[in-house]
Protein backbone atom coordinates (compact mmCIF):
# COMPACT_ATOMS: atom_id res chain seq x y z
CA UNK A 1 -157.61 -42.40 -89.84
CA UNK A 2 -154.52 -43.74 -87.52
CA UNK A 3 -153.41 -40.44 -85.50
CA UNK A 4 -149.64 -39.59 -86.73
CA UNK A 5 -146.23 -39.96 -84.87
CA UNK A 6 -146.39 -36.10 -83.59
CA UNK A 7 -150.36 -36.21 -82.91
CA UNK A 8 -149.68 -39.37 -80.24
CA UNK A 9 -146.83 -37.20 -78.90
CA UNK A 10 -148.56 -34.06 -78.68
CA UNK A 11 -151.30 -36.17 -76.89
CA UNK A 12 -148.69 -37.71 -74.38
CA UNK A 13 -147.36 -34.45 -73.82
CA UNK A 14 -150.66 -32.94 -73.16
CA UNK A 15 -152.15 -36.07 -70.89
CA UNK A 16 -148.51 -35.86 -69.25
CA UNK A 17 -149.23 -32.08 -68.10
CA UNK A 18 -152.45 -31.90 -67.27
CA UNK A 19 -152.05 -35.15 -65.18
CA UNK A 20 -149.05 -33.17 -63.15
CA UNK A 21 -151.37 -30.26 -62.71
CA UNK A 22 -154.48 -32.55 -61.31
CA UNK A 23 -151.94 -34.23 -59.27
CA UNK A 24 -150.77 -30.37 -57.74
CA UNK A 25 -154.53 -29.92 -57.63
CA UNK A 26 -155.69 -32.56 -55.46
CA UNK A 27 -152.58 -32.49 -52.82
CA UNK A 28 -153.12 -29.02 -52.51
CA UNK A 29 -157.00 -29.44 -52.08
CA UNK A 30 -156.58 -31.71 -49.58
CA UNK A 31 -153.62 -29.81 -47.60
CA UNK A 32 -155.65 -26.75 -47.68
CA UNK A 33 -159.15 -28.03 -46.41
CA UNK A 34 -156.91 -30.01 -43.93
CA UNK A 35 -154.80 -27.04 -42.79
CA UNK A 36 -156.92 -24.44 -43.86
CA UNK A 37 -160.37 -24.86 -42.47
CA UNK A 38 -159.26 -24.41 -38.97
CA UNK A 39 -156.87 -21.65 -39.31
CA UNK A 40 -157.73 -18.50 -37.77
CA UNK A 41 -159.11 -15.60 -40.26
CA UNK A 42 -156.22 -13.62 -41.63
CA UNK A 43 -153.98 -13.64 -45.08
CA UNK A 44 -151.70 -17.17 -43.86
CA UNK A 45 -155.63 -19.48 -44.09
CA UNK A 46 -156.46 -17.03 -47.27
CA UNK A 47 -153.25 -18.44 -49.04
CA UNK A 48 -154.03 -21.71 -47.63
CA UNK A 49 -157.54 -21.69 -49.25
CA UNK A 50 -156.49 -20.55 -52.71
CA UNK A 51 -153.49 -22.88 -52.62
CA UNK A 52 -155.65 -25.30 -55.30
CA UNK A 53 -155.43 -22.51 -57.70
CA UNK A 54 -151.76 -23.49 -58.84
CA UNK A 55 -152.74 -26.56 -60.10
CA UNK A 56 -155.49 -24.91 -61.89
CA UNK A 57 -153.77 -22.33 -63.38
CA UNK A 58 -150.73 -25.21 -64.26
CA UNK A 59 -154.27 -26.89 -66.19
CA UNK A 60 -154.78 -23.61 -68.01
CA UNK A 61 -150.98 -23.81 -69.11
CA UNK A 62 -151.37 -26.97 -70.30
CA UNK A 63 -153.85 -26.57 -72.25
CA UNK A 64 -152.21 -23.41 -73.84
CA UNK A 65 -149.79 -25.42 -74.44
CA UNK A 66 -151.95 -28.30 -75.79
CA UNK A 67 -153.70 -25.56 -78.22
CA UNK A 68 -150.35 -24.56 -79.43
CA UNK A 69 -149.07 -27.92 -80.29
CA UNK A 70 -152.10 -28.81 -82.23
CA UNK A 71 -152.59 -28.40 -85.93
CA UNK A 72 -155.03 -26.01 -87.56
CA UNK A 73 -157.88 -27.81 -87.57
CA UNK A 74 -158.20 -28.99 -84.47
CA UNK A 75 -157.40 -25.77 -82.48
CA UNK A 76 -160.49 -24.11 -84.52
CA UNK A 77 -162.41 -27.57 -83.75
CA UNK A 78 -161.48 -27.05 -79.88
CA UNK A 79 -162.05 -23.50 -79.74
CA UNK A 80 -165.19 -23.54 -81.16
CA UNK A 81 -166.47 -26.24 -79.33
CA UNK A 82 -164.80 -24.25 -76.02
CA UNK A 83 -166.98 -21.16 -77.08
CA UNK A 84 -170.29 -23.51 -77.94
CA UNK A 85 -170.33 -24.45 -74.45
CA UNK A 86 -169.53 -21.63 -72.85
CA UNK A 87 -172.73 -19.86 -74.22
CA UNK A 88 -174.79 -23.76 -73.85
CA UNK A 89 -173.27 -22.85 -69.51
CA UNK A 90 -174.21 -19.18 -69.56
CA UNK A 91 -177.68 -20.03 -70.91
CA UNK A 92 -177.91 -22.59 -67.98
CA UNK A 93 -176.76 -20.71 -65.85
CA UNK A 94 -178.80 -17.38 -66.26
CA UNK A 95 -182.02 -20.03 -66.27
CA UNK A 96 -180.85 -21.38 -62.83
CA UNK A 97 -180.54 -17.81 -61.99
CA UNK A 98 -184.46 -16.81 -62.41
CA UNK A 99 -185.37 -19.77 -60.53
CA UNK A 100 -183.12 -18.90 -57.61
CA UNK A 101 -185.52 -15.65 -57.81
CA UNK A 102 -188.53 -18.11 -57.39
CA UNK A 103 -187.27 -19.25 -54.57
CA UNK A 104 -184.54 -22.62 -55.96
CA UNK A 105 -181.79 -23.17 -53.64
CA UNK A 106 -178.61 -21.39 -54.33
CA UNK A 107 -176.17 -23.18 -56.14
CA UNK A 108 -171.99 -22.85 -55.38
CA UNK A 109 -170.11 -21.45 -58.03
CA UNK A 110 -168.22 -24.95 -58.33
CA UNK A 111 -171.54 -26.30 -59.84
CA UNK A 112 -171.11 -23.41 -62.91
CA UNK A 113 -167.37 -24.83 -63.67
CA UNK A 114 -169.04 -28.59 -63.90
CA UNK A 115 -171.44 -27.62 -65.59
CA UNK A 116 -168.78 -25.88 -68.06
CA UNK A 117 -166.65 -29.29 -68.55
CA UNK A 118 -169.77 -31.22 -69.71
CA UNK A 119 -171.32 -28.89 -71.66
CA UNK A 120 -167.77 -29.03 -73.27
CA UNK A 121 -167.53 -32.79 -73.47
CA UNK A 122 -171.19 -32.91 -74.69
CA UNK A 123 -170.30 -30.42 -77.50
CA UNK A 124 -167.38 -32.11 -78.49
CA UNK A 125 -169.18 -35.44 -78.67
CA UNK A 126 -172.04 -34.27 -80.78
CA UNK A 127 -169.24 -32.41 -83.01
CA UNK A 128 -167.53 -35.34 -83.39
CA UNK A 129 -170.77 -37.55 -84.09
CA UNK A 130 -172.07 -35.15 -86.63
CA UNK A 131 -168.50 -35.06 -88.86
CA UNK A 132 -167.80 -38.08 -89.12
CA UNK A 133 -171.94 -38.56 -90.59
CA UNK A 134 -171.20 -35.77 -92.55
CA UNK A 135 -168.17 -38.05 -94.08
CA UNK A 136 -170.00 -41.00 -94.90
């Protein structure tokens, strides 16, 4: 089914937003490991450090936005997916955890937020897969 004239500009939109807040993202990433790094301890290299957080939270808006622009169906189709793999990471995570205890290296907490987007992707995808068998 061909996506409508407000589905293709509610994508645009969306695509146009999060794109501005990846761009924020990454100049701010690299000014802050650039500048912030070698600052001395204090609040100034704090700021610095959490400067990549704008664009983040500018992602979050966006896809507020996104989930408010969106028809029924696909905001419960998102959600759900959303809340799928955020019990598919926890379960990963809380594994990864025990074998820390056994002695696993320690993992950075950037590893639990990839881990989130692909679980996300991979629930999405099998979602996806699955409904349109279902509709054959």
């Amino acid at each position: 089914m061909a996506a409508s004239k407000h589905e293709k500009r509610v994508h645009t939109a969306y695509l146009r937003e999060m794109a501005g807040a990846f761009l924020v993202y990454a100049v701010l990433l690299m000014a802050s490991i650039r500048f912030g790094r070698p600052m001395d301890d204090g609040l100034l290299r704090l700021l610095v450090l959490l400067s990549p957080m704008i664009g983040f939270c500018l992602a979050l808006w966006a896809i507020a936005r996104h989930l408010g622009r969106v028809d029924e169906y696909l905001r419960r189709f998102l959600l759900e997916s959303f809340a799928l793999a955020a019990g598919l990471t926890a379960g990963l995570t809380f594994s990864y955890g025990f074998l820390e205890t056994a002695g696993y290296p320690r993992m950075s907490m950037f590893s639990v937020w990839m881990v989130l987007c692909g679980a996300t992707m991979l629930v999405c995808l099998v979602r996806s897969v699955h409904e349109k068998l279902q509709t054959r």
